[in-house]
Protein backbone atom coordinates (compact mmCIF):
# COMPACT_ATOMS: atom_id res chain seq x y z
CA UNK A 1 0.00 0.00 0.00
CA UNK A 2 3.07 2.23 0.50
CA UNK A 3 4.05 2.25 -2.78
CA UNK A 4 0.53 3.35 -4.19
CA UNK A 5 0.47 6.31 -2.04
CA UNK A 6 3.76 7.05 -3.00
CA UNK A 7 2.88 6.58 -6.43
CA UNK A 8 -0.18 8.46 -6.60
CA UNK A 9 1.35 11.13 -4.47
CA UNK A 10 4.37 11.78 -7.44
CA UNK A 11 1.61 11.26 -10.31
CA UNK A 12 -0.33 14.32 -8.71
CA UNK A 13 2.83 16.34 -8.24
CA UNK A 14 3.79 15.56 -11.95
CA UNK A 15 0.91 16.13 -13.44
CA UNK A 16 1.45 19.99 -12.41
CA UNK A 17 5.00 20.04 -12.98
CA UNK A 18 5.48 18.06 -16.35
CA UNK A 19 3.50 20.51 -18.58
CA UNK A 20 5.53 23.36 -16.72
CA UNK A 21 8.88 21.40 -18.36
CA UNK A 22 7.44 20.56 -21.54
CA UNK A 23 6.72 24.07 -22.11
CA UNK A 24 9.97 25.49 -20.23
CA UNK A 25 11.70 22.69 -22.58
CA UNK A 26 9.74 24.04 -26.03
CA UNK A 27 11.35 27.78 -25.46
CA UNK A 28 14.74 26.84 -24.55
CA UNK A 29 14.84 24.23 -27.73
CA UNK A 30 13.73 27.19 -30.04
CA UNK A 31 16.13 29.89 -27.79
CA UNK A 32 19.07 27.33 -28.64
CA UNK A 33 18.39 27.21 -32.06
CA UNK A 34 16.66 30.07 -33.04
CA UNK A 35 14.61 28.54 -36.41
CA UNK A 36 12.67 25.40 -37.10
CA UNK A 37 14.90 24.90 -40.21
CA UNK A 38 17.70 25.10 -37.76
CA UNK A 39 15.98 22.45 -35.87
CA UNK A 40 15.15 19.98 -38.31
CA UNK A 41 18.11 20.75 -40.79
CA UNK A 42 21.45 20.45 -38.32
CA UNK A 43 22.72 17.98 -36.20
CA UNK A 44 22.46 20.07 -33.12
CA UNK A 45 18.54 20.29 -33.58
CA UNK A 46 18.19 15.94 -35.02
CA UNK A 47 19.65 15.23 -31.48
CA UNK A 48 17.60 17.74 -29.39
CA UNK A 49 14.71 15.75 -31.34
CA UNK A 50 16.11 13.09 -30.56
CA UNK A 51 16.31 13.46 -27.14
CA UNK A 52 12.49 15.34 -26.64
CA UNK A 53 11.42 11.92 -28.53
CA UNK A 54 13.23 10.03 -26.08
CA UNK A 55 11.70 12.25 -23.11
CA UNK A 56 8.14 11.61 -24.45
CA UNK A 57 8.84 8.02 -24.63
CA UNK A 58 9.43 8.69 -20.72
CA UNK A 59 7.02 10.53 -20.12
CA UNK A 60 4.20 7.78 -21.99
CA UNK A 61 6.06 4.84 -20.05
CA UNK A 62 5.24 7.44 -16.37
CA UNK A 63 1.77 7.71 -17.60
CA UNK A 64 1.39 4.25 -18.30
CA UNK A 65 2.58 3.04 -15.17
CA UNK A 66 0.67 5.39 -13.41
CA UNK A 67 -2.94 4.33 -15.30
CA UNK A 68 -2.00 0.99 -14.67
CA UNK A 69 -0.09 -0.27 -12.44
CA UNK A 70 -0.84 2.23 -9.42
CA UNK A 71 -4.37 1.67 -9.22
CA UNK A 72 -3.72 -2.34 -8.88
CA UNK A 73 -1.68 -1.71 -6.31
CA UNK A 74 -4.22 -0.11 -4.41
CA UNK A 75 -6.40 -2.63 -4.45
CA UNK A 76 -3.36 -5.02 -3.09
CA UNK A 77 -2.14 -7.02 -6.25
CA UNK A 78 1.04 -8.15 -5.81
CA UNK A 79 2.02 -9.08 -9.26
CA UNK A 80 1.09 -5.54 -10.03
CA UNK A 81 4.79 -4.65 -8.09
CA UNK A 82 6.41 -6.80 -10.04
CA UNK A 83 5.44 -5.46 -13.24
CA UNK A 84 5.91 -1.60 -12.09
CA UNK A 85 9.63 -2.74 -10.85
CA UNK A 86 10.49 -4.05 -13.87
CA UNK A 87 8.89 -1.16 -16.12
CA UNK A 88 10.88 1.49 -13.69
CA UNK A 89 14.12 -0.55 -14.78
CA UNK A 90 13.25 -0.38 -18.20
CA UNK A 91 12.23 3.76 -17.74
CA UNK A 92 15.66 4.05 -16.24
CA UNK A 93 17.38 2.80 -19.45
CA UNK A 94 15.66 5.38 -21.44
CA UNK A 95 17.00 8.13 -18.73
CA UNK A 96 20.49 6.98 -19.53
CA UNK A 97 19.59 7.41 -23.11
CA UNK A 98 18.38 11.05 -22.69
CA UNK A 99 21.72 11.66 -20.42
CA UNK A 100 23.95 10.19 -23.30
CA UNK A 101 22.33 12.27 -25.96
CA UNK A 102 22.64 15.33 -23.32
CA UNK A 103 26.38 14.91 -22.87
CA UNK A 104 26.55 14.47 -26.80
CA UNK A 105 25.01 18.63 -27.05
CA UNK A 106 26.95 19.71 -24.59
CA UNK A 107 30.41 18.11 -25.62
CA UNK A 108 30.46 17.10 -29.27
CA UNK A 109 28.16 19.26 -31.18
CA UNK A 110 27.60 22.81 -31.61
CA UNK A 111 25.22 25.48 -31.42
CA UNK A 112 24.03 26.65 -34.95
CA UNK A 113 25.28 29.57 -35.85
């Protein structure tokens, strides 16, 4: 029980704070590199596309987990753990992917011009 509070608790303070990134996210992506042909055209904007894909893919896997899985644990099914654990392991691969891709823009490629 525990873990669905906790769970629900997190889901209710993302579902305020997510939009506020997604939209903080959409600015900075279009301060950084200041056209959509910019965006779609460089390598600088393929990987910061590349990385908000990767960050909705996330953000679907959160949602998921929190339609499904949360409520099941609330009503005490046990398997219902198992399957969250092992989708949480699989969400944290996709954070290391989002990190990689995040080093890559701020080490190897540049800004466009």
């Amino acid at each position: 029980m525990e873990a669905a509070d906790l769970g629900h608790r997190f889901g209710k303070m993302a579902s305020v704070f997510v939009p506020l990134l997604i939209v903080a996210g959409g600015y900075m992506s279009y301060e950084l590199v200041g056209s959509l042909s910019a965006l779609f055209g460089g390598n600088y904007g393929q990987a910061l596309i590349l990385k908000a894909l990767f960050v909705a893919a996330l953000l679907a896997l959160a949602a998921a987990n929190k339609s499904r899985f949360i409520p099941k644990l609330t009503m005490g099914d046990q398997a219902a753990a198992q399957h969250l654990a092992k989708s949480i392991s699989f969400e944290w691969m996709v954070v290391v992917a989002v990190l990689f891709i995040t080093a890559v823009l701020t080490s190897v490629l540049t800004l466009p011009a």
